[in-house]
N, C-alpha and C. Protein backbone atom coordinates (compact mmCIF):
# COMPACT_ATOMS: atom_id res chain seq x y z
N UNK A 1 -42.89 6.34 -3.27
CA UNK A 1 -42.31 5.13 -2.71
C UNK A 1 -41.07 4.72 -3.50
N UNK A 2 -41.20 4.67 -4.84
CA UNK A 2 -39.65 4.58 -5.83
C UNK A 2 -38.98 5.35 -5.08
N UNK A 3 -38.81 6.63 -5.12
CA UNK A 3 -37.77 7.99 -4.80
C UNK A 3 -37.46 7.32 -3.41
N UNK A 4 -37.99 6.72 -2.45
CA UNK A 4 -37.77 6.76 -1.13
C UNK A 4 -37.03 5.01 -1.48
N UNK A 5 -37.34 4.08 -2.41
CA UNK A 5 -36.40 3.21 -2.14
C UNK A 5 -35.17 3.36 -3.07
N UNK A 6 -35.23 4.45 -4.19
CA UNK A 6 -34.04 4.51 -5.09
C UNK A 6 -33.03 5.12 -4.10
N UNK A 7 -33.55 6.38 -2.98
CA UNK A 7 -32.67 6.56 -2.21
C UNK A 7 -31.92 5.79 -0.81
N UNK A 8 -32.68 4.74 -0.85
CA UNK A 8 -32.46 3.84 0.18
C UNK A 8 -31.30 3.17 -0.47
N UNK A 9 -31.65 2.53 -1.41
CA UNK A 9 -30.12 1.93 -2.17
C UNK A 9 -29.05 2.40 -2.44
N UNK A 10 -29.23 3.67 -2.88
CA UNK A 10 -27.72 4.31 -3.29
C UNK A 10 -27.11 4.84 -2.30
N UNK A 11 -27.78 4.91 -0.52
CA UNK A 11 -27.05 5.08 0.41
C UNK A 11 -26.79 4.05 0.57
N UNK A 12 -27.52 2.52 0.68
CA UNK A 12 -27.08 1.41 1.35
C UNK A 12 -25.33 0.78 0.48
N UNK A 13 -26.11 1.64 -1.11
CA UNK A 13 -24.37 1.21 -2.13
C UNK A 13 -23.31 2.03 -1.81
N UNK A 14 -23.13 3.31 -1.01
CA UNK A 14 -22.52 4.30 -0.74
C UNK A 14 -21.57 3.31 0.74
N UNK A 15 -22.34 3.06 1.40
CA UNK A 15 -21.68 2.36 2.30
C UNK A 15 -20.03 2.10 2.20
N UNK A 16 -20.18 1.07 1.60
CA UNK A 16 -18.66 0.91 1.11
C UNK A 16 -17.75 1.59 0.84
N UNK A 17 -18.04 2.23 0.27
CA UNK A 17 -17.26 3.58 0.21
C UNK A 17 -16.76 4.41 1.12
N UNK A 18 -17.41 4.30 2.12
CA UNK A 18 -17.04 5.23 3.62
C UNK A 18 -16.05 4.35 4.13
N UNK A 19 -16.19 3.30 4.08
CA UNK A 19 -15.35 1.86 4.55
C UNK A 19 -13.78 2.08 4.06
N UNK A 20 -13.65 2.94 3.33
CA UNK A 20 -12.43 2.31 2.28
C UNK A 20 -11.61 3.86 2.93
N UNK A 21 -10.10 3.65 3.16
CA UNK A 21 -9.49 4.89 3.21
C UNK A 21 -8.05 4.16 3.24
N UNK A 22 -7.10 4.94 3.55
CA UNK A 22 -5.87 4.37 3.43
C UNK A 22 -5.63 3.08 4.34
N UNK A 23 -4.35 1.72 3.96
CA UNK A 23 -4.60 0.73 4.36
C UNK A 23 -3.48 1.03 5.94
N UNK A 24 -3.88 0.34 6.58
CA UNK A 24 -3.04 0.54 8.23
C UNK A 24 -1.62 0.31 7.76
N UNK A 25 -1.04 1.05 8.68
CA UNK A 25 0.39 1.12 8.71
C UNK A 25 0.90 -0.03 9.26
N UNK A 26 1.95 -0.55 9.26
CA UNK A 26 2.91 -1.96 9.94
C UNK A 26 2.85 -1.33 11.68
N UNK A 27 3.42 -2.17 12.28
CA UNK A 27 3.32 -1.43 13.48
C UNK A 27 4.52 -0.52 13.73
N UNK A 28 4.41 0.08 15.04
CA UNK A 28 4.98 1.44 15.53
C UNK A 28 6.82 0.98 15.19
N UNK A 29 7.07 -0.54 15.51
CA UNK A 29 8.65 -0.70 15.18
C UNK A 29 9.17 -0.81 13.85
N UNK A 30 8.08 -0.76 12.80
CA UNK A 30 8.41 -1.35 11.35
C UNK A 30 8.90 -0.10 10.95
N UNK A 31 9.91 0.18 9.20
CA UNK A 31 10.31 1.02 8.98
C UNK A 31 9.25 1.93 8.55
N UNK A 32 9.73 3.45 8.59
CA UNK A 32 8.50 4.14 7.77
C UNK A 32 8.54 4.91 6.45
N UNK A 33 8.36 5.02 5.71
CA UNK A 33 8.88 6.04 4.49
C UNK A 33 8.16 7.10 4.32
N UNK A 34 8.99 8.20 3.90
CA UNK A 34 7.88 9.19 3.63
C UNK A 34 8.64 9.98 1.92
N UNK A 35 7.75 10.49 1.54
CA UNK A 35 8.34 10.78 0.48
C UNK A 35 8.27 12.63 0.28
N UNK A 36 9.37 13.15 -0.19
CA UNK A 36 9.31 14.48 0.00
C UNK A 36 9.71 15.01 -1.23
N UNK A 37 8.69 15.78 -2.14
CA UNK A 37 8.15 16.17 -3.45
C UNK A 37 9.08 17.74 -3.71
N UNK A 38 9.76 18.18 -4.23
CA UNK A 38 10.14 19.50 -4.64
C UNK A 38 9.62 19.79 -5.95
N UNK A 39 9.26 21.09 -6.27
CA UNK A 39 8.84 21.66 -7.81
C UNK A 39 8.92 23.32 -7.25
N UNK A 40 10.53 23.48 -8.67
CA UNK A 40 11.17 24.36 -8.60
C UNK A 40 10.82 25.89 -9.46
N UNK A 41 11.22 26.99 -9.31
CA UNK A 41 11.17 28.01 -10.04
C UNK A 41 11.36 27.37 -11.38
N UNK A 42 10.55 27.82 -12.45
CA UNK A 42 11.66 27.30 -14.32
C UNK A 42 12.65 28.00 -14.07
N UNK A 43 14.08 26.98 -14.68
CA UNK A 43 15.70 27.87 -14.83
C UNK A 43 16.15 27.13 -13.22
N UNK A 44 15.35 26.72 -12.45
CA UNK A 44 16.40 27.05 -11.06
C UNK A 44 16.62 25.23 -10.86
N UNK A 45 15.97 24.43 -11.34
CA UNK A 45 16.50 23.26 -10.94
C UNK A 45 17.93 22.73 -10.09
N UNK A 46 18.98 22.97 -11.43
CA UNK A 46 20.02 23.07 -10.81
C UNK A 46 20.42 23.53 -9.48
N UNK A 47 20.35 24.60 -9.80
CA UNK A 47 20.06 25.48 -8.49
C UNK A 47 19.92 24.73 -7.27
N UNK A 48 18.75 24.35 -7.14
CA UNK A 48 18.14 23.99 -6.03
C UNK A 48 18.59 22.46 -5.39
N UNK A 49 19.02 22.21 -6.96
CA UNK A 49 19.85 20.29 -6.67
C UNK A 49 21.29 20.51 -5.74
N UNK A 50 22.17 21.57 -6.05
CA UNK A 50 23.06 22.22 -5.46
C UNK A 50 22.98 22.13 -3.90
N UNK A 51 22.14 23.30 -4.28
CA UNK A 51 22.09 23.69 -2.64
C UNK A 51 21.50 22.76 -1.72
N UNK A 52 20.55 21.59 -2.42
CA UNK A 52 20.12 20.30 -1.43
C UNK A 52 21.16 19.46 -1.29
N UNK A 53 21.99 19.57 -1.99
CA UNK A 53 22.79 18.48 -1.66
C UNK A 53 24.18 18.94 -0.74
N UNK A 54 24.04 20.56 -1.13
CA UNK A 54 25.74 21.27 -0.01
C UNK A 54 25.01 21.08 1.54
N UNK A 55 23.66 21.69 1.97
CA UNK A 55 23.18 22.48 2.90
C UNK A 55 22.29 21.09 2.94
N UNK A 56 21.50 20.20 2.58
CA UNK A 56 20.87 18.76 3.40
C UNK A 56 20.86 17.76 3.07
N UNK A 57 21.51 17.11 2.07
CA UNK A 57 21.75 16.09 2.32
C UNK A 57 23.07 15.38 3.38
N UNK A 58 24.28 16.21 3.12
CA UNK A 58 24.93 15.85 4.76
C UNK A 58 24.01 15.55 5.88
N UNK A 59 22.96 16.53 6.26
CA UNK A 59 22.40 16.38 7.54
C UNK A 59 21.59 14.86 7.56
N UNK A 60 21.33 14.78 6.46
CA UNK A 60 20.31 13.49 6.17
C UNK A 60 21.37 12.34 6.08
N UNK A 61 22.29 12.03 5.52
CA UNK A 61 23.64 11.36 6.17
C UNK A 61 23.92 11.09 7.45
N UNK A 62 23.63 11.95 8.14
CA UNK A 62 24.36 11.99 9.55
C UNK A 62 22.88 10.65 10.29
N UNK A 63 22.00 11.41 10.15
CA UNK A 63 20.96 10.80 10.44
C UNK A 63 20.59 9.08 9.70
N UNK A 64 21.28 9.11 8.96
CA UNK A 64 21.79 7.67 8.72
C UNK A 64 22.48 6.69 9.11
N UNK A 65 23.87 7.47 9.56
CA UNK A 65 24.84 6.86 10.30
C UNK A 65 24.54 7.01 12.00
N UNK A 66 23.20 7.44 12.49
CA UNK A 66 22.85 7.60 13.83
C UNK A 66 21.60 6.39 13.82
N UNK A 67 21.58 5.42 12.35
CA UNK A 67 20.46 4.70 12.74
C UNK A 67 19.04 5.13 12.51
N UNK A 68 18.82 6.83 12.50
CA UNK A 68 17.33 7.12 12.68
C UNK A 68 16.53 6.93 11.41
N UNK A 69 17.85 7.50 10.41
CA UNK A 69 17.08 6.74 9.00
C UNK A 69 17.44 5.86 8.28
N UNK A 70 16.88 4.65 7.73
CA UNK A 70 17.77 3.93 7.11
C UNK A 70 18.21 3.86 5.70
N UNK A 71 17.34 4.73 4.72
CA UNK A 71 17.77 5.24 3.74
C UNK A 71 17.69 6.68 2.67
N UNK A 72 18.12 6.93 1.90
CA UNK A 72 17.48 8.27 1.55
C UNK A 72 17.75 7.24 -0.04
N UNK A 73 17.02 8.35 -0.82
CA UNK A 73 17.34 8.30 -2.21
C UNK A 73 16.35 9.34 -3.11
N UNK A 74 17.42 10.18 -3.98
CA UNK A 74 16.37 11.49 -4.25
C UNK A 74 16.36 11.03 -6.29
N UNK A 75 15.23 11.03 -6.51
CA UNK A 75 14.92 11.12 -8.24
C UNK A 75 14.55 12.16 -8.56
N UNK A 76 14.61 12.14 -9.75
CA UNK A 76 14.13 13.60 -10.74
C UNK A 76 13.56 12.43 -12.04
N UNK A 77 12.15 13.15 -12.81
CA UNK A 77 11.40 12.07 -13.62
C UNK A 77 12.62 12.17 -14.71
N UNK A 78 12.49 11.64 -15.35
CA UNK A 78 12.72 10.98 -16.78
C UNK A 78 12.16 11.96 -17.81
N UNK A 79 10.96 12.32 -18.03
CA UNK A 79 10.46 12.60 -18.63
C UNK A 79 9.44 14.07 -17.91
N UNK A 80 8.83 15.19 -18.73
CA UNK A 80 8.36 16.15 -18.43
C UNK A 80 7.00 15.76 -17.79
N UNK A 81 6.60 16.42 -17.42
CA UNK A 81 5.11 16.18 -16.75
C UNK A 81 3.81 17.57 -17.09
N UNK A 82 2.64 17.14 -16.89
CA UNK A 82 2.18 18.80 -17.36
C UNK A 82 2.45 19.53 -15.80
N UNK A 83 2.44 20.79 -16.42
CA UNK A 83 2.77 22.07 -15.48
C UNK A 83 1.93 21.79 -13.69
N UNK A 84 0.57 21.18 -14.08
CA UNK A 84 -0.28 20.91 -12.51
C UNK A 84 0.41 19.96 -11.45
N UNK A 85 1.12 18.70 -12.53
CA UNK A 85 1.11 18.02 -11.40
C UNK A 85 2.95 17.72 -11.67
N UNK A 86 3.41 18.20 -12.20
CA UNK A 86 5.10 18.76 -12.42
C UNK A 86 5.61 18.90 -10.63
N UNK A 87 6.76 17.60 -10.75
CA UNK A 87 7.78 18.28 -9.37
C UNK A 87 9.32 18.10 -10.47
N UNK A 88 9.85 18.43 -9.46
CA UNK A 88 11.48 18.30 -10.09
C UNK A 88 12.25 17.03 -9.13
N UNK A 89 12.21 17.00 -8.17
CA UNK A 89 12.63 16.22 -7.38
C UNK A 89 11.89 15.36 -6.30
N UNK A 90 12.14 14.09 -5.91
CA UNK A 90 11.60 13.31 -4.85
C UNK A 90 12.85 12.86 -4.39
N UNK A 91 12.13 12.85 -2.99
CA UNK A 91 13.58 12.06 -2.00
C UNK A 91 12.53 11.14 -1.22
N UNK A 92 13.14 10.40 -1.30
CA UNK A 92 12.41 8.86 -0.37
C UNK A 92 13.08 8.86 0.85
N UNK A 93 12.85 8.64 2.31
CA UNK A 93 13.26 8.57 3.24
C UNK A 93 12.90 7.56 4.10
N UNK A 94 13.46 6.47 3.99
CA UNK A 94 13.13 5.16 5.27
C UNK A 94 13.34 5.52 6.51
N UNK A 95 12.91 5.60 7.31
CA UNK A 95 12.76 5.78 8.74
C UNK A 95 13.12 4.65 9.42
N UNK A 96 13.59 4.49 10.19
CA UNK A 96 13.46 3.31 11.50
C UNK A 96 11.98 2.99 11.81
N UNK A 97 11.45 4.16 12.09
CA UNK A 97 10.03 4.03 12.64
C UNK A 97 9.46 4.79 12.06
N UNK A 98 7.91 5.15 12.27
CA UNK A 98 7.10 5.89 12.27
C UNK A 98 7.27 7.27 13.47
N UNK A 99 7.41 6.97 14.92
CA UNK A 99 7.58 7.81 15.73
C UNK A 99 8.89 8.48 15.40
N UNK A 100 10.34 8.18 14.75
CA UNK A 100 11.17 8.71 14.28
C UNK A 100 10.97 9.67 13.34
N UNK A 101 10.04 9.16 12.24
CA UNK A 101 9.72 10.45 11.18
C UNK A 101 8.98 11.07 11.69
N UNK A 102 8.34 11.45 12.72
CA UNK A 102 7.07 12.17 12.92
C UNK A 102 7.40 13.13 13.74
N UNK A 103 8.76 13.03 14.92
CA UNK A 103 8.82 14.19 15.94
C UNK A 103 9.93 14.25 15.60
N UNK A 104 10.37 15.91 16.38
CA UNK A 104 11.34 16.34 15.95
C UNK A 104 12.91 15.60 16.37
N UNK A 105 13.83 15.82 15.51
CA UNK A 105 15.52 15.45 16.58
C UNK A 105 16.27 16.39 17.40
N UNK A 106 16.30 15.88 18.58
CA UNK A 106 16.63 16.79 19.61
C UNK A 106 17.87 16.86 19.01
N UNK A 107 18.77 16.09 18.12
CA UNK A 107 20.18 16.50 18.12
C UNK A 107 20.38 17.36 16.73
N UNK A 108 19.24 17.59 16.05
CA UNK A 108 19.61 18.32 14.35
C UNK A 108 20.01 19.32 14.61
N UNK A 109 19.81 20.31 15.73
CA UNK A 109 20.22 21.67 16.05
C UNK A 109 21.93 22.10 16.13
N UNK A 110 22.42 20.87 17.13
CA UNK A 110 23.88 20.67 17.19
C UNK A 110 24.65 20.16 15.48
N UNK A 111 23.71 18.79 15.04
CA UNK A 111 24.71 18.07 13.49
C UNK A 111 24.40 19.56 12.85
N UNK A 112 23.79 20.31 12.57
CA UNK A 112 23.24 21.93 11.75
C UNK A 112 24.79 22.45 12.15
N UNK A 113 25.03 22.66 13.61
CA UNK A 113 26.25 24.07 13.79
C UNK A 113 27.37 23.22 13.60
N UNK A 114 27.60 21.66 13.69
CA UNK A 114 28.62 20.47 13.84
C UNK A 114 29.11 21.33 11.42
N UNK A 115 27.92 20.25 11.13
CA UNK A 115 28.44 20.05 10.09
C UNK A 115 28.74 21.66 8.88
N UNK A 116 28.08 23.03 9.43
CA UNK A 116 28.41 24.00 8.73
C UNK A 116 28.27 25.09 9.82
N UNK A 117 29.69 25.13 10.40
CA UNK A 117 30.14 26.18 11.18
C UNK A 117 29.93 27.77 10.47
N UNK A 118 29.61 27.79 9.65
CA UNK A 118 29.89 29.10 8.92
C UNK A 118 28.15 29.53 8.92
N UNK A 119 27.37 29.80 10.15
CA UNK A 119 25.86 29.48 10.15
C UNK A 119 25.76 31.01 9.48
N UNK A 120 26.06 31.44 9.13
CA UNK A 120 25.18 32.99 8.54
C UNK A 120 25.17 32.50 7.22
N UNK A 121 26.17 31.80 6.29
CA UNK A 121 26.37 31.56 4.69
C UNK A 121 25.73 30.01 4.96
N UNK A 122 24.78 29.12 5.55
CA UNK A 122 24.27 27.96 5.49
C UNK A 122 22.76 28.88 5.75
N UNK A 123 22.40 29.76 7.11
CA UNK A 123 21.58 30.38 6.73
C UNK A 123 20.95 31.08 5.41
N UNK A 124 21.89 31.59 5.02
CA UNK A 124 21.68 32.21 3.65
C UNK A 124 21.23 31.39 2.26
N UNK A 125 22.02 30.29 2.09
CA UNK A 125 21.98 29.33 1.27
C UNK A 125 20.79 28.68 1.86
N UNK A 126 20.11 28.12 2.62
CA UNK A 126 18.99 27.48 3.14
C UNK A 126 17.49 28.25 2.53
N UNK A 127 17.76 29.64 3.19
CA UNK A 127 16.56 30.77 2.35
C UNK A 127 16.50 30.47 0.91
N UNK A 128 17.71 30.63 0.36
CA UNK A 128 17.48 30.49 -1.07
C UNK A 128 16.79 29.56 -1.84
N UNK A 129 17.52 28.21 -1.47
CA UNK A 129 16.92 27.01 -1.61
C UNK A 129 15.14 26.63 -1.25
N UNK A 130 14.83 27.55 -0.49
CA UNK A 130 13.26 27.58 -0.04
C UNK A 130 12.66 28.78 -0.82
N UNK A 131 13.52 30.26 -1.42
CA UNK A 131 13.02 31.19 -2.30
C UNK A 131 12.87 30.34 -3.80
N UNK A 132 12.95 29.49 -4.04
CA UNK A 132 12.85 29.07 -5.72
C UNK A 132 12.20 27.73 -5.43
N UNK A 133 11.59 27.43 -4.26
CA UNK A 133 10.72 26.32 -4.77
C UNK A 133 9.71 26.98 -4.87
N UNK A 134 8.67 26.34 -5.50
CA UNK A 134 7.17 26.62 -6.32
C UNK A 134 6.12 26.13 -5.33
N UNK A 135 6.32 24.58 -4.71
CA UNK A 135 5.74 24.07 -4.22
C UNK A 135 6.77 22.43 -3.27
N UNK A 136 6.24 22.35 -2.29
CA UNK A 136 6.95 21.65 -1.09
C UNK A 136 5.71 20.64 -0.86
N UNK A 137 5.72 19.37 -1.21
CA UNK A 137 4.93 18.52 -0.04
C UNK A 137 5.48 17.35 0.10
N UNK A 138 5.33 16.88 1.52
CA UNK A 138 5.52 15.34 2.38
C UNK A 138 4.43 14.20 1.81
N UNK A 139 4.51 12.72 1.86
CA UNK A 139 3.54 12.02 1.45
C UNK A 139 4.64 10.72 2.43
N UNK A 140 3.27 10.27 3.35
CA UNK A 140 3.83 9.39 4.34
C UNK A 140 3.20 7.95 3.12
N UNK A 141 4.20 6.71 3.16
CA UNK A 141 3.87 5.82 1.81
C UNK A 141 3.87 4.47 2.88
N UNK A 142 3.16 4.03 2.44
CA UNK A 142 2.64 2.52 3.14
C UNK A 142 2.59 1.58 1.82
N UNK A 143 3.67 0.73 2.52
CA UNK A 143 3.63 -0.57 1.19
C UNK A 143 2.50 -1.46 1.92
N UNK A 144 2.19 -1.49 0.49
CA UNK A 144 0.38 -2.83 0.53
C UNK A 144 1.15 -4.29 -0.58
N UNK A 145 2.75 -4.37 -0.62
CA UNK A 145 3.00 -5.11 -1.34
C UNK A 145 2.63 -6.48 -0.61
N UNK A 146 1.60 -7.33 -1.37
CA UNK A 146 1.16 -8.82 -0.99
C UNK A 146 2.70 -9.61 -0.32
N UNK A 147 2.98 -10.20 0.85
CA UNK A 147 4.19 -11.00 0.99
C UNK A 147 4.10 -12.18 -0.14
């Protein structure tokens, strides 16, 4: 009878816990941010700051001045990190919306051939920039700041 009510409690205390997950997003018109993590080959940092900034950050510009995003801003830490959880770069990206960051732009295909006519050496440079990262991830960020 213990065993059957010790387990009754620590599911009934578990509860809460199922309850809890990330807090709701603003609605579908509020801005959205997402944050996008780089961690580079060792030696290639540079490198890779280069080529993000010849080959995408223009494109991410353009998409600024079209309204879809309303801001970018890319950091690198201050300080080293251990090797597991080590990136080299973050770029923050405000969105207009949520449905803006989430599907694709019918027009990136055209600002791509608009802003680097020379598509075999932007091709080329693009590979590279994706051969020396280590690791790539997105993180969609919801402010819970109290008004």
């Amino acid at each position: 009878m213990n065993r059957l009510l010790l387990a009754f409690l620590l599911a009934a205390s578990a509860l809460p816990l199922l309850a809890q997950g990330s807090p709701p997003h603003a609605s579908a018109d509020s801005p959205y941010a997402m944050e996008f993590y780089y961690k580079t080959q060792w030696g290639h940092q540079q490198e890779f700051l280069q080529l993000f900034l010849k080959n995408h950050y223009p494109l991410l510009q353009k998409l600024k001045e079209s309204g879809r995003v309303l801001s970018v801003k890319i950091e690198t830490p201050a300080n080293h990190l251990p090797e597991d959880a080590r990136w080299d770069y973050r770029v923050t990206i405000r969105f207009k919306n949520s449905t803006l960051a989430t599907t694709a732009n019918p027009e990136e295909e055209s600002l791509i051939k608009q802003l680097w006519p020379d598509q075999e050496t932007y091709k080329r440079e693009e590979q590279r920039r994706f051969e020396i990262l280590l690791a790539h991830w997105d993180v969609p960020i919801t402010d819970i700041t109290p008004r």
